[in-house]
Protein backbone atom coordinates (compact mmCIF):
# COMPACT_ATOMS: atom_id res chain seq x y z
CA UNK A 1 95.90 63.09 133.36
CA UNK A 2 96.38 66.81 132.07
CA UNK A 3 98.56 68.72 130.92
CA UNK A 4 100.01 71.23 132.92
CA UNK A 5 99.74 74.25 130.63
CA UNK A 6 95.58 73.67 131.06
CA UNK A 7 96.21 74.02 135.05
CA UNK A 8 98.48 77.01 134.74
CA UNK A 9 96.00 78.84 132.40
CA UNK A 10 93.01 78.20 135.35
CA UNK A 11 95.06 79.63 137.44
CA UNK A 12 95.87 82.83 135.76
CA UNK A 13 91.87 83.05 135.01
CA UNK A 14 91.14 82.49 138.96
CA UNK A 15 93.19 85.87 139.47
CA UNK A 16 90.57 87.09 137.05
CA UNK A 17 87.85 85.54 138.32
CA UNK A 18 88.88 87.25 142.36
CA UNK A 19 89.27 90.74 141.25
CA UNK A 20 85.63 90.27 139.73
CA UNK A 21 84.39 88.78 143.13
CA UNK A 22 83.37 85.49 141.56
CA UNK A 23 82.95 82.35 142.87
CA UNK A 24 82.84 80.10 139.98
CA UNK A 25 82.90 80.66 135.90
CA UNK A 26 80.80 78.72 133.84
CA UNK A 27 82.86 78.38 130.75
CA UNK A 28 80.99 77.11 127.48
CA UNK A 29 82.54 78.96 124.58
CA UNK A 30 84.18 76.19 123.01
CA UNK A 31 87.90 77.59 122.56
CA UNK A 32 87.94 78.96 125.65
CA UNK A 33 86.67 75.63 126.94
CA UNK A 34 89.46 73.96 125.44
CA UNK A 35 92.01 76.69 125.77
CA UNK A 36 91.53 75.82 129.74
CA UNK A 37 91.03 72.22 129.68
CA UNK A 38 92.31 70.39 126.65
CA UNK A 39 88.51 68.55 126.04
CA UNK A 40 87.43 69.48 122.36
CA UNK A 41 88.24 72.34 119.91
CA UNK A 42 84.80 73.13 119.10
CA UNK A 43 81.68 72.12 118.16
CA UNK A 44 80.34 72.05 114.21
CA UNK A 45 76.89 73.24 115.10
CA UNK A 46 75.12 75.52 117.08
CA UNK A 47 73.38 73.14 118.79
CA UNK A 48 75.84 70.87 119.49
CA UNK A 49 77.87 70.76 122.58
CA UNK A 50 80.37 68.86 124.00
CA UNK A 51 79.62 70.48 127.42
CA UNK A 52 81.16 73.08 129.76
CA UNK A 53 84.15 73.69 132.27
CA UNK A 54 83.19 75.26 135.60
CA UNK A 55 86.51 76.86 136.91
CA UNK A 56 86.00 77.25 140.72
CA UNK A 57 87.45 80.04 142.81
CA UNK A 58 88.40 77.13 145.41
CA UNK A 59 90.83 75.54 142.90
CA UNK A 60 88.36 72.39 142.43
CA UNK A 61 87.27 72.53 138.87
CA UNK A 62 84.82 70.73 137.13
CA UNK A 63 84.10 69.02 133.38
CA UNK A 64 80.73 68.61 132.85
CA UNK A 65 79.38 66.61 129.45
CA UNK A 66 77.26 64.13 128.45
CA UNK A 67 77.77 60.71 128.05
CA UNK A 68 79.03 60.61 124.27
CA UNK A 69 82.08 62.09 125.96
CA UNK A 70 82.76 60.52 129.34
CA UNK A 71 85.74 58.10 128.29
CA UNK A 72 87.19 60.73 125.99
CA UNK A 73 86.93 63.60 128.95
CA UNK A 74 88.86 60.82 131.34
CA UNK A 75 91.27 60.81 129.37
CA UNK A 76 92.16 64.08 130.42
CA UNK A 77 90.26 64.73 133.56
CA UNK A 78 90.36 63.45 137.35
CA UNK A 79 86.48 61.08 136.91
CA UNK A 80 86.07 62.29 140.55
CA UNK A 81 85.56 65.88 139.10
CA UNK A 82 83.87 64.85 136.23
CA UNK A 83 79.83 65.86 135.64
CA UNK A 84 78.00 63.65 133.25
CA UNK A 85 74.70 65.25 132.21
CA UNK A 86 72.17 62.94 130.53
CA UNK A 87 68.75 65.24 130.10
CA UNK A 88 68.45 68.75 130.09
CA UNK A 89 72.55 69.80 130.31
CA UNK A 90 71.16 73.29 132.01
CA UNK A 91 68.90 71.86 134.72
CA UNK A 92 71.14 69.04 135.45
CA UNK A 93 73.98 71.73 135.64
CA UNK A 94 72.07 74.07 138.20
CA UNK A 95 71.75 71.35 140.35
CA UNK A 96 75.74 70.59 140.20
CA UNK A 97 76.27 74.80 140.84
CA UNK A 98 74.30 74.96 143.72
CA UNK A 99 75.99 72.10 145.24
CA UNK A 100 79.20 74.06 144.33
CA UNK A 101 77.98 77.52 145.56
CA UNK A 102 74.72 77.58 147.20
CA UNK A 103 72.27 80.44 146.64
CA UNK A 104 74.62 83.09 147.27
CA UNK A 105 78.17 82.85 145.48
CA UNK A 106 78.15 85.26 142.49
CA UNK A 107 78.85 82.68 139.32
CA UNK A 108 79.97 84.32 136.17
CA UNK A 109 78.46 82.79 132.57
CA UNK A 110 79.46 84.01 129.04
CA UNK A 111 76.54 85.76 128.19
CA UNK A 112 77.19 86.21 124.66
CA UNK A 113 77.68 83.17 124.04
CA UNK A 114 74.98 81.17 125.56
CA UNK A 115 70.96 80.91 124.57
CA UNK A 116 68.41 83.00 126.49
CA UNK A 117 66.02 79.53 126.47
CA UNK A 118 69.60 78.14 128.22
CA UNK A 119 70.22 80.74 130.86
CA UNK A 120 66.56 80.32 131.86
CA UNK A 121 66.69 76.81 132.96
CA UNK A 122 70.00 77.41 134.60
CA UNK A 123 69.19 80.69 136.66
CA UNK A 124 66.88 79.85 139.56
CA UNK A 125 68.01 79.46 142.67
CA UNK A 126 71.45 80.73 141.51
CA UNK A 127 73.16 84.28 141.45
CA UNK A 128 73.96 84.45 137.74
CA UNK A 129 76.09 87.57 135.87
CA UNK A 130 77.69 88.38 132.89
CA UNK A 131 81.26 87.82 132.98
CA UNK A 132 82.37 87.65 129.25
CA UNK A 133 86.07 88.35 128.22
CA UNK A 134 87.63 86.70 131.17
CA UNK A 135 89.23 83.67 129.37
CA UNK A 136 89.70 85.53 125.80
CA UNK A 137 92.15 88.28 127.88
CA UNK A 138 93.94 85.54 129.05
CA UNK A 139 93.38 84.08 125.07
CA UNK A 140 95.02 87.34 123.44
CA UNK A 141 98.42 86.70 124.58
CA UNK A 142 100.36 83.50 123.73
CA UNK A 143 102.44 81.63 125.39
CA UNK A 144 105.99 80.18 124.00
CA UNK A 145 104.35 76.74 122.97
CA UNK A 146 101.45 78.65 121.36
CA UNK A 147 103.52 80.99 119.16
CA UNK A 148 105.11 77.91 118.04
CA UNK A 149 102.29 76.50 117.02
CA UNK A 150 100.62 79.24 114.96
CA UNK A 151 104.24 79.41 113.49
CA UNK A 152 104.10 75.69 112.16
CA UNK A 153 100.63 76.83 110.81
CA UNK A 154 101.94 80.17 109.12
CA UNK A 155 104.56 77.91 107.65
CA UNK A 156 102.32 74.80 105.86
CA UNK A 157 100.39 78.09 104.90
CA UNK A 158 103.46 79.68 103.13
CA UNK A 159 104.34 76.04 101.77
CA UNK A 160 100.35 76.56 100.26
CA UNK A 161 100.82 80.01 98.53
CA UNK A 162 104.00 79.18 96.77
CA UNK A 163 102.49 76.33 94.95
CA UNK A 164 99.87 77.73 94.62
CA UNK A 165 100.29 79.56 91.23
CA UNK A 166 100.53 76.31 89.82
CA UNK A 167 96.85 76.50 90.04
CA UNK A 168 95.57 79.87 88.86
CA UNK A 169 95.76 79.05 85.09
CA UNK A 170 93.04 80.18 83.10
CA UNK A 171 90.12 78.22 82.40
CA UNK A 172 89.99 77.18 86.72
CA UNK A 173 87.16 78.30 88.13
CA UNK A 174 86.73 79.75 91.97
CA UNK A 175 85.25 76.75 93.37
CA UNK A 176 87.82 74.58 91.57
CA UNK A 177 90.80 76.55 93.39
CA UNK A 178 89.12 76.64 96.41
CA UNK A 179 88.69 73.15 96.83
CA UNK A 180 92.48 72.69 95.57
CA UNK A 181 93.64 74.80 98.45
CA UNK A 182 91.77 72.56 101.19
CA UNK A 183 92.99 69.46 99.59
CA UNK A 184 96.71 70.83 99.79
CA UNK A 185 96.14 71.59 103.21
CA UNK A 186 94.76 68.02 104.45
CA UNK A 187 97.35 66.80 102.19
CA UNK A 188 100.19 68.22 104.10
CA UNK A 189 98.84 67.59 107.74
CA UNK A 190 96.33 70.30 108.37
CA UNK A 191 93.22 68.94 110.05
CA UNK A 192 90.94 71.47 108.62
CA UNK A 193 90.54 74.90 106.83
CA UNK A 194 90.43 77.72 109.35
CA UNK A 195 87.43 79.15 107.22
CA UNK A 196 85.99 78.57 103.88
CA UNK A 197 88.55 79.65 101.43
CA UNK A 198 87.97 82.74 99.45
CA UNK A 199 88.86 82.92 96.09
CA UNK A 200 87.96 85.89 93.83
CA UNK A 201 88.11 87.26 90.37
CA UNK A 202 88.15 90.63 89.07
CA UNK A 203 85.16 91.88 89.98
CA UNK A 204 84.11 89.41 92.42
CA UNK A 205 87.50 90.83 94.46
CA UNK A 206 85.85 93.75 95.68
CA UNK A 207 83.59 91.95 98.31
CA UNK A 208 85.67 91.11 101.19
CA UNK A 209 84.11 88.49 102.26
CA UNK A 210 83.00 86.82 99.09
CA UNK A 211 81.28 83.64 98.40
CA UNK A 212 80.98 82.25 95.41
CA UNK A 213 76.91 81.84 93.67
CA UNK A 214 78.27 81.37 89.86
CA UNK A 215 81.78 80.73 90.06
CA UNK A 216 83.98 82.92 87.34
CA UNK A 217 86.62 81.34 85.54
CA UNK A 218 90.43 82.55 85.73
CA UNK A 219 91.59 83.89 82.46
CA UNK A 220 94.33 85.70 80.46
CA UNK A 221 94.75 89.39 81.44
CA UNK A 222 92.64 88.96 85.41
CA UNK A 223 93.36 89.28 88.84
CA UNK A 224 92.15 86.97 91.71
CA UNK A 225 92.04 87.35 95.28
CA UNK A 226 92.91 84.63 97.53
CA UNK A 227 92.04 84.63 101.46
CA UNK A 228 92.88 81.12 103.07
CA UNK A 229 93.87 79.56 106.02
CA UNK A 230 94.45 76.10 107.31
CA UNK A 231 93.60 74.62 111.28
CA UNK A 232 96.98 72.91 112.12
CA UNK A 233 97.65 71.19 115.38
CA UNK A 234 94.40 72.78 116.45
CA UNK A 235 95.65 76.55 115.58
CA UNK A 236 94.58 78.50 112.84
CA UNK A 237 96.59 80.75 110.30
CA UNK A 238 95.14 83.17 107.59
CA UNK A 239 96.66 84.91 104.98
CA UNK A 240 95.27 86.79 101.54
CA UNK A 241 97.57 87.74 98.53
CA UNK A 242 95.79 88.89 95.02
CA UNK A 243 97.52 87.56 91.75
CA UNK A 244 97.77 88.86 87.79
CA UNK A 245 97.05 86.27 85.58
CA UNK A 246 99.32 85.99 82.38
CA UNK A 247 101.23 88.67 81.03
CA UNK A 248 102.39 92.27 82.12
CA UNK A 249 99.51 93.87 84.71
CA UNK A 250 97.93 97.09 83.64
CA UNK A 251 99.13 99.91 85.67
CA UNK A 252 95.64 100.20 87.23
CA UNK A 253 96.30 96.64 88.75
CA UNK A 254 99.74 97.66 89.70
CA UNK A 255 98.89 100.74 91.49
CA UNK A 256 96.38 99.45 93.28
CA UNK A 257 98.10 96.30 95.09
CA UNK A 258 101.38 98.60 95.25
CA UNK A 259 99.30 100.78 97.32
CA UNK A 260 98.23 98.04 99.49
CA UNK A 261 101.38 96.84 100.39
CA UNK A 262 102.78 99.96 100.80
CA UNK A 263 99.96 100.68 103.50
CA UNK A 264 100.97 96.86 105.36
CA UNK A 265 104.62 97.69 105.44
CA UNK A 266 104.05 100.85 107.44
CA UNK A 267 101.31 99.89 109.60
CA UNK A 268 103.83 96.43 110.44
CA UNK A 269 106.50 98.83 110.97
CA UNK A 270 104.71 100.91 113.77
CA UNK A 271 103.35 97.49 115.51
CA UNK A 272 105.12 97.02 119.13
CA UNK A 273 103.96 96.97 122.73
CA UNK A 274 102.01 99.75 123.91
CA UNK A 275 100.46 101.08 120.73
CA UNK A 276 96.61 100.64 120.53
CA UNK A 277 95.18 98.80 117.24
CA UNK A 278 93.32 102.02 116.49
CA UNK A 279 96.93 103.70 116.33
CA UNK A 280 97.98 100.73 114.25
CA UNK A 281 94.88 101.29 111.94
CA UNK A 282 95.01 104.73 111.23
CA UNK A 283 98.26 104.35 109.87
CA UNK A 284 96.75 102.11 106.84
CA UNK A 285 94.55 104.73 106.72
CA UNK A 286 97.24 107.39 106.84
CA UNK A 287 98.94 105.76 103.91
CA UNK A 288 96.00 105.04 101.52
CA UNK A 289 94.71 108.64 102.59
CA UNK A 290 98.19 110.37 100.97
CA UNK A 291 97.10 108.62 97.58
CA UNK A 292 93.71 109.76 97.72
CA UNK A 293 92.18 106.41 98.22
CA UNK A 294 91.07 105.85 101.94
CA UNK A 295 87.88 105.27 101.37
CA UNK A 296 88.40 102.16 99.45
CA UNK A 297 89.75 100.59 102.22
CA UNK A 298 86.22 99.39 104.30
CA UNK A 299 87.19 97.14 106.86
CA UNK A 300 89.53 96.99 109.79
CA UNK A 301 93.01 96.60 109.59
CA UNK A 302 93.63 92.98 111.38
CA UNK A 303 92.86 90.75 114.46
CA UNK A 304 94.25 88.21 116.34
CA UNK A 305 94.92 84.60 115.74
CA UNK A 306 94.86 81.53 117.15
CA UNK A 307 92.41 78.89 118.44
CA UNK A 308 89.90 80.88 116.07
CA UNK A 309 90.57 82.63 113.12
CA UNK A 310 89.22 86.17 114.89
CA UNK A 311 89.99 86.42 118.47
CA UNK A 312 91.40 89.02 120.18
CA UNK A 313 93.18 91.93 119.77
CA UNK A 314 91.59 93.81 117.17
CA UNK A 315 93.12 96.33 114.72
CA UNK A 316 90.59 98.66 114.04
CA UNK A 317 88.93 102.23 115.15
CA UNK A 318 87.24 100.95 118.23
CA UNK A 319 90.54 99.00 119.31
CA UNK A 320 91.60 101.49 122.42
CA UNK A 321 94.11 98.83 124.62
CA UNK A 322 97.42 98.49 124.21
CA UNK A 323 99.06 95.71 122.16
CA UNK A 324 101.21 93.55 124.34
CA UNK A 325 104.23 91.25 123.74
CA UNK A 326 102.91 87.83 122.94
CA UNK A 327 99.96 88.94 120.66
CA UNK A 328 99.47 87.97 117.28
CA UNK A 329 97.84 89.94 114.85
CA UNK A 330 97.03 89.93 110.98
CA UNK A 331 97.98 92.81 108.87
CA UNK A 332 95.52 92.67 105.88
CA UNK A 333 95.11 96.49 104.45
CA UNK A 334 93.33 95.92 101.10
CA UNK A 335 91.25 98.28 98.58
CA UNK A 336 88.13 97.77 96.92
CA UNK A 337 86.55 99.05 93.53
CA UNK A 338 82.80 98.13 93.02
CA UNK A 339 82.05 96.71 89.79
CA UNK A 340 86.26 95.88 88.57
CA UNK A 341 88.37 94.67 91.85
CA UNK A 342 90.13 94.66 94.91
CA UNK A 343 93.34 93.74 96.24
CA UNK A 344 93.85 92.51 99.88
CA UNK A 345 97.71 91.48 101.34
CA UNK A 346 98.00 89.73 104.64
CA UNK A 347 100.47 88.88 106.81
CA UNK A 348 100.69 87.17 110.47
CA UNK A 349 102.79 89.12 112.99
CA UNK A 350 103.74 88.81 116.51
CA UNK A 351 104.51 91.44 119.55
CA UNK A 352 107.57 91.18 120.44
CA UNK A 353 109.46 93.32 123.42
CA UNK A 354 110.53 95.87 121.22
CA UNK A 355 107.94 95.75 117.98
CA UNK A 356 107.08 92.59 115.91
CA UNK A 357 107.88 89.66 114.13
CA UNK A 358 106.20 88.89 111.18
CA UNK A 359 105.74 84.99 110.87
């Protein structure tokens, strides 16, 4: 019925789930929800779900969804420990738990992720707490089948950024290039993007996180920043580079992105086990700080990788525990100019025993 990596992961959270005193987690985040039970990625909408997983402290799990699901979830999942809800999923779930625990057994929910109108109709009669983080600890270090897999997706994303020049002629717009990427990426396997593409000229490049209202058009003698990532055999990669358009850059342009790169090779250079991501980020900082330029670097360093885009561990100045073999993290330094560009250059690394790989 399952797979046995699902049943091993349960395990490892029921360890969790003792030292916290729990006697059952209510797990409705859906990565984590697949993460320990193989039954869908995630859900498109915010209020859409394909249901919950409540991991029991006895070893007796349970899948609980409504009946869209049911022959999908027994496909993967014992029918004898399978909930199908067909009203209210929180009521009908309360009853379930307090079959499962009675009145008294302390049952963890992830707070952050779930409605207060939800948690409402699931609270009475039941001993309710917060319990968020459990799964994603568990999340933040990958296993050997895992690392594979983000590797496969690294790769088609490589495969993506060397043809992708092809593309950035001038007289493409933004939008144009975006939706080339995507199609390159079904094209080749991917099921999905891992998030909208960005793509961003000149200007435009010193937004992080910008999203196109009037698309600019690529032209002779302009930069562009690309951010991408595809969703391949469910796990994401994401990777940014920033391009000169036709001819010989201006040594603005070439000081700028030499800076940033400069800035990733040393912070990937001091990435290995025990080193905090606040360690790891203040050596970007560090670097662009020697040049004078540290504060046009104004977001953290990385994050992790892997069912979701941004997951655990962070890279940044509130990032205070120790990086562990098995993590995998994105090195993106980048600068930003308001009003004539940025430049952003990511890479995908894994903790290895004695520092990293980059993938």
């Amino acid at each position: 019925m399952e797979q046995p990596s699902f049943a091993v992961r349960r395990e490892k959270l029921r360890r969790l789930m003792y030292e916290r005193g729990l006697t059952a987690l209510l797990v409705s985040q859906p990565a984590n929800r697949f993460y320990l039970s193989g039954f869908e990625l995630h859900d498109c909408q915010c209020s859409e779900s394909s249901g919950c997983l409540i991991v029991m402290a006895d070893g007796k799990d349970w899948l609980c969804t409504d009946s869209r699901y049911e022959e999908a979830a027994a496909l993967l999942w014992e029918r004898e420990r399978l909930f199908i809800y067909y009203g209210s999923s929180s009521e009908e779930i309360n009853g379930l738990l307090k079959k499962l625990c009675g009145s008294t057994g302390a049952i963890g929910i992830e707070a952050g992720h779930l409605s207060h109108a939800f948690v409402e109709r699931l609270e009475p009669g039941l001993k309710l707490e917060a319990a968020d983080g459990l799964v994603e600890k568990l999340r933040a270090v990958k296993d050997e089948d895992e690392i594979r897999l983000i590797a496969a997706s690294v790769a088609l994303n490589h495969r993506m950024l060397a043809w992708l020049p092809s593309v950035l002629t001038p007289g493409q717009d933004e939008a144009g290039i975006a939706w080339a990427i995507e199609k390159f990426y079904r094209e080749h396997g991917a099921s999905e993007l891992s998030f909208p593409s960005i793509v961003a000229v000149d200007e435009h490049a010193a937004l992080p996180h910008y999203a196109p209202d009037k698309p600019a058009l690529l032209r002779e003698g302009c930069h562009v920043l690309v951010d991408e990532g595809c969703r391949l055999d469910r796990y994401c990669s994401d990777q940014t580079r920033t391009f000169w358009i036709g001819g010989t850059p201006p040594p603005r342009f070439s000081e700028m992105l030499h800076r940033v790169q400069e800035a990733q090779q040393k912070a990937i250079a001091a990435l290995r086990p025990g080193v905090s991501g606040r360690e790891i980020h203040k050596v970007a900082v560090d670097s662009f700080a020697a040049c004078g330029m540290e504060r046009f670097f104004t977001h953290a360093l990385g994050h992790g990788v892997g069912l979701e885009t941004h997951e655990a561990p962070r890279l940044s100045p509130r990032a205070t525990e120790p990086l562990q073999p098995g993590m995998i993290v994105t090195i993106e330094p980048g600068l930003y100019f308001p009003g004539w560009g940025g430049a952003r250059w990511e890479h995908m690394a894994v903790i290895t025993e004695d520092g990293c790989r980059v993938l």
